[in-house]
N, C-alpha and C. Protein backbone atom coordinates (compact mmCIF):
# COMPACT_ATOMS: atom_id res chain seq x y z
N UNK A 1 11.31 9.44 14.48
CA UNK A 1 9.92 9.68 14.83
C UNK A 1 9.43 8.50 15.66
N UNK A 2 8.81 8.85 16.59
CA UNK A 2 8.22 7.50 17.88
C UNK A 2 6.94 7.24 16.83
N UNK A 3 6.51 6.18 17.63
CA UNK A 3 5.05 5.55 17.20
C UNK A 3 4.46 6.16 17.59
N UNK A 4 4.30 6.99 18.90
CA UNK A 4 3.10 7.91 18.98
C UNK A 4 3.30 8.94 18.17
N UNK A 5 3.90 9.38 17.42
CA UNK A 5 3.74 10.30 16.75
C UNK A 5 2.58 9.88 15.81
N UNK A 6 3.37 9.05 15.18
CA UNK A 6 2.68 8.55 13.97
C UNK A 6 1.09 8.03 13.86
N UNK A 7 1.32 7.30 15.16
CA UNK A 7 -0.72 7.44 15.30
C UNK A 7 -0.78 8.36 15.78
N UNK A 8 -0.61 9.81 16.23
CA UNK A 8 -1.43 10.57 16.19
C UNK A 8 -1.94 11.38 15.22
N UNK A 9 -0.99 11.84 14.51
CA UNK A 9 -1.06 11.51 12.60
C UNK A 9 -2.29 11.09 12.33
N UNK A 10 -2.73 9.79 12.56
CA UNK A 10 -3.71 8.70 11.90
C UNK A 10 -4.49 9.68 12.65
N UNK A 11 -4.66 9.35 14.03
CA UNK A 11 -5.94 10.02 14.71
C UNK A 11 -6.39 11.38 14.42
N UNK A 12 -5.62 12.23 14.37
CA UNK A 12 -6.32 13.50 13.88
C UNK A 12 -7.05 13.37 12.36
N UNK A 13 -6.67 12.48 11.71
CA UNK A 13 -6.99 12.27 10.52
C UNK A 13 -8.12 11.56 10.40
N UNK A 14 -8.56 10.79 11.67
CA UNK A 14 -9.45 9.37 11.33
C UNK A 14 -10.51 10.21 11.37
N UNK A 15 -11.56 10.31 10.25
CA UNK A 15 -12.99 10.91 10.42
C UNK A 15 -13.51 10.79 11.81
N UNK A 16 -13.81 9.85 12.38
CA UNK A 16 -14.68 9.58 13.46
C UNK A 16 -13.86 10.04 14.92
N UNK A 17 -12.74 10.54 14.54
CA UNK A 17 -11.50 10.83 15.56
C UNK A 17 -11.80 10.31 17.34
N UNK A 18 -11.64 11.79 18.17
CA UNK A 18 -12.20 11.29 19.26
C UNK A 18 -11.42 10.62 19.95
N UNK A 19 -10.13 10.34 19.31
CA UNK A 19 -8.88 9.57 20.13
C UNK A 19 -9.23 8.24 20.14
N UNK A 20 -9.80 7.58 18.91
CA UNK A 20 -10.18 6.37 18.97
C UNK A 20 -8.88 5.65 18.40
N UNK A 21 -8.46 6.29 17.36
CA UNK A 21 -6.65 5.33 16.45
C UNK A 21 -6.11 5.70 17.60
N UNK A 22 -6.14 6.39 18.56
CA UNK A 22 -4.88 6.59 19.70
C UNK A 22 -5.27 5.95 20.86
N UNK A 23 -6.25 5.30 21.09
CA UNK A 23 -7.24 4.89 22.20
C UNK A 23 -6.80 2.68 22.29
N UNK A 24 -7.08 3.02 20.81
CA UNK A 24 -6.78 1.37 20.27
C UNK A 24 -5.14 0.82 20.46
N UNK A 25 -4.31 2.61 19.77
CA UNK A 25 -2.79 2.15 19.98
C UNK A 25 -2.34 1.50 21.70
N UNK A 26 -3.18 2.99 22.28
CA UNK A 26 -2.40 2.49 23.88
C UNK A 26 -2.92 1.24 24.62
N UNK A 27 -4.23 0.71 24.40
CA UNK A 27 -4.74 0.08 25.11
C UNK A 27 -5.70 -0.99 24.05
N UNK A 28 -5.15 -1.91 23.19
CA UNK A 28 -6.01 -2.42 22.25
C UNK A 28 -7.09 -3.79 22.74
N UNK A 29 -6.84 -4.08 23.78
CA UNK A 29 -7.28 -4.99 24.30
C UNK A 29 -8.77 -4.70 24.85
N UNK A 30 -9.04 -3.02 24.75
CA UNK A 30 -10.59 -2.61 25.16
C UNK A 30 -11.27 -1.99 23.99
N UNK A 31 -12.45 -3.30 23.50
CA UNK A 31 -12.75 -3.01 22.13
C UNK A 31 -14.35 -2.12 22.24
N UNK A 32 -13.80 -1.09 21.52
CA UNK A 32 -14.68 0.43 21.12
C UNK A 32 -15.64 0.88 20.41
N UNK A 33 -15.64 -0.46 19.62
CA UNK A 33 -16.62 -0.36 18.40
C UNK A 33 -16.41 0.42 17.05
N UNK A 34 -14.86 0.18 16.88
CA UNK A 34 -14.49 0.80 15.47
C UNK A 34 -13.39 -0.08 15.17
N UNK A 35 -14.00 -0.86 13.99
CA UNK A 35 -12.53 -2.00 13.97
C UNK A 35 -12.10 -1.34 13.52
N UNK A 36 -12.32 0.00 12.25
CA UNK A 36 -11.55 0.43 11.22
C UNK A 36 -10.32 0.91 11.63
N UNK A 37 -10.50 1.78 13.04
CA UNK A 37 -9.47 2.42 13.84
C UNK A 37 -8.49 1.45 14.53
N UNK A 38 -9.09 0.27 15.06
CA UNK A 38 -8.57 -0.26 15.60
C UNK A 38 -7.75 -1.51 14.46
N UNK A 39 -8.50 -1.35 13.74
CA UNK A 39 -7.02 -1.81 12.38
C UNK A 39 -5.58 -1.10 11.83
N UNK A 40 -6.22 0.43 11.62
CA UNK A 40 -5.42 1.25 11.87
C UNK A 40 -4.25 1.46 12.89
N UNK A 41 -5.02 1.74 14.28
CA UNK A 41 -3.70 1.59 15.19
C UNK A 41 -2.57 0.04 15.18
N UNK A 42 -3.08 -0.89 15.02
CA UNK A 42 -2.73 -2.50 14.97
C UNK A 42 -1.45 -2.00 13.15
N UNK A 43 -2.30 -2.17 12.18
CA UNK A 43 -1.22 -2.08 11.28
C UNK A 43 -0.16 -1.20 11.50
N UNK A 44 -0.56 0.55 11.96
CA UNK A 44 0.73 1.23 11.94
C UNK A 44 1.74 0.63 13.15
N UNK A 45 1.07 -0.30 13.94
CA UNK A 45 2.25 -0.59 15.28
C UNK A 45 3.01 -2.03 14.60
N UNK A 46 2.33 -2.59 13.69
CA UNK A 46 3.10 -3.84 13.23
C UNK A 46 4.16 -3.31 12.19
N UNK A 47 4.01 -2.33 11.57
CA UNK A 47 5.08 -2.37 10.63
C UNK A 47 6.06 -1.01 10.88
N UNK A 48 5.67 -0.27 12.33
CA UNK A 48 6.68 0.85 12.62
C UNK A 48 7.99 -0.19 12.80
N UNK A 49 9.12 0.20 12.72
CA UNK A 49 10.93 0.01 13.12
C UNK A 49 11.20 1.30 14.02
N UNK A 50 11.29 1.04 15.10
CA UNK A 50 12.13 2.00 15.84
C UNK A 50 13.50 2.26 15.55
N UNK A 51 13.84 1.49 14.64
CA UNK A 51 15.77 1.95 13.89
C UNK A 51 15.21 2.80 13.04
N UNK A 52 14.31 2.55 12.25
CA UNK A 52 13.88 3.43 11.26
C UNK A 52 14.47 5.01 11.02
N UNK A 53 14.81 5.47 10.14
CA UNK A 53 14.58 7.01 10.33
C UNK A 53 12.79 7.56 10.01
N UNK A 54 13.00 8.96 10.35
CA UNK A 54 11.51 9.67 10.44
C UNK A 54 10.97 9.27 9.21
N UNK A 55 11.58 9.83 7.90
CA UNK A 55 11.34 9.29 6.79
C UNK A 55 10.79 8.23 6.56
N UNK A 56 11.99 7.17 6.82
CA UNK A 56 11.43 5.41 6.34
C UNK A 56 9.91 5.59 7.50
N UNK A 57 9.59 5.41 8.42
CA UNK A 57 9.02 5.22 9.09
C UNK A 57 7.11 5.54 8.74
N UNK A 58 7.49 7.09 8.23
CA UNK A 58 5.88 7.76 7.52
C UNK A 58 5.90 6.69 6.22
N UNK A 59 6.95 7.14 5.44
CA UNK A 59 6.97 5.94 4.09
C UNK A 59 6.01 4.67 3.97
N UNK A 60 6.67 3.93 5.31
CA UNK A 60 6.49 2.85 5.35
C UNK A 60 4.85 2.86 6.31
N UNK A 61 4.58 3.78 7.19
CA UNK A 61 3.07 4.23 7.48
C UNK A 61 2.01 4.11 6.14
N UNK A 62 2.61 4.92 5.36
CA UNK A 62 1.88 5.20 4.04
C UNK A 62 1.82 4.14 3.77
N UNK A 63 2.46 3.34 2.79
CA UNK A 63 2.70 2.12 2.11
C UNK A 63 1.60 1.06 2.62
N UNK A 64 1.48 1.03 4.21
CA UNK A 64 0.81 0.30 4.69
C UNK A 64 -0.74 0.49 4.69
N UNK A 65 -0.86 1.84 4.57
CA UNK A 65 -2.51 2.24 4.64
C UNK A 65 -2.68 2.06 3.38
N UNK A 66 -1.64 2.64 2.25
CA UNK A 66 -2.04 2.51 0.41
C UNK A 66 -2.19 0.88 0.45
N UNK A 67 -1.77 -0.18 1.17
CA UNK A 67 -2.16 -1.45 0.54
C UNK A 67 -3.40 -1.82 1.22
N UNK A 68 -3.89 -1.66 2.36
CA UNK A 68 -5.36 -1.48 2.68
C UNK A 68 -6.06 -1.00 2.37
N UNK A 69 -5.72 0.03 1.57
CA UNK A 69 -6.71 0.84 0.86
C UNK A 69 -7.01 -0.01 -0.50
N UNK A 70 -5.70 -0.23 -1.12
CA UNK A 70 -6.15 -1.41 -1.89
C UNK A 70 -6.91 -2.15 -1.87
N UNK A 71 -6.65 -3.02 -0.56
CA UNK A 71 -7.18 -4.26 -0.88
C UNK A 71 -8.88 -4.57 -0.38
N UNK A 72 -8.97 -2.91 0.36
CA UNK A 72 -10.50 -2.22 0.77
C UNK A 72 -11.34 -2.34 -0.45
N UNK A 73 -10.73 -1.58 -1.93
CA UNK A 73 -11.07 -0.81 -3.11
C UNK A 73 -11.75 -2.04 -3.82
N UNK A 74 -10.81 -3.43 -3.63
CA UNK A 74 -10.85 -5.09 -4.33
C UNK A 74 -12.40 -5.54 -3.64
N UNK A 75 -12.48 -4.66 -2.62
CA UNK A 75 -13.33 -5.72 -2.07
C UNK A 75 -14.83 -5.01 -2.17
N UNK A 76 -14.64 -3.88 -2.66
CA UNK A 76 -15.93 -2.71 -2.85
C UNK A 76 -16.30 -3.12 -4.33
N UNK A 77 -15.02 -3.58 -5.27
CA UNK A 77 -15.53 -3.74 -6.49
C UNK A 77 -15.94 -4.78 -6.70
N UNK A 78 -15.84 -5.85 -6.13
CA UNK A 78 -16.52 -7.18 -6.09
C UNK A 78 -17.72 -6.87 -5.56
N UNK A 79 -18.01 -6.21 -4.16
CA UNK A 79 -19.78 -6.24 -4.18
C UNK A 79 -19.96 -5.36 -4.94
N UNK A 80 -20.12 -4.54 -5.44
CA UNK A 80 -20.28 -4.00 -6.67
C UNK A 80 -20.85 -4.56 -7.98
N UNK A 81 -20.25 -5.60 -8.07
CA UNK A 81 -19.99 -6.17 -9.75
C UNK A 81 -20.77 -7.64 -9.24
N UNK A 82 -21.32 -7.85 -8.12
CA UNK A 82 -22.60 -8.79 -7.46
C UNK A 82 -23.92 -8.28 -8.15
């Protein structure tokens, strides 16, 4: 599976869509006004492997959004508990 696959994946998915996770992948250097997306495209391009198989590759997509999501969740429950 290429990297564009995989953000496009993200992008159809990103609420605010609009080709913004795919906007950030091709061209990240022109900032849009959505870091969220543009975190998005940035993490899935740092931890794709082009040796990868299709498999490892979503896996390891996932893995990467489940620990941001994490460490999103850490940071909602602290202002929270303010």
């Amino acid at each position: 599976m290429r990297l564009s696959e995989i953000i496009a994946i993200a992008d159809r998915a990103y609420p605010d869509g609009d080709g913004v996770v795919q906007a950030y992948s091709e061209n990240p250097e022109v900032q849009r006004g959505d870091t969220l997306a543009e975190f998005i495209a940035l993490e899935l391009k740092d931890v794709y492997d082009a040796d990868g198989s299709s498999e490892d590759q979503l896996a390891e997509a996932v893995r990467a959004m489940l620990r941001a999501r994490d460490q999103l969740d850490d940071v909602v429950a602290a202002l929270e508990n303010q």
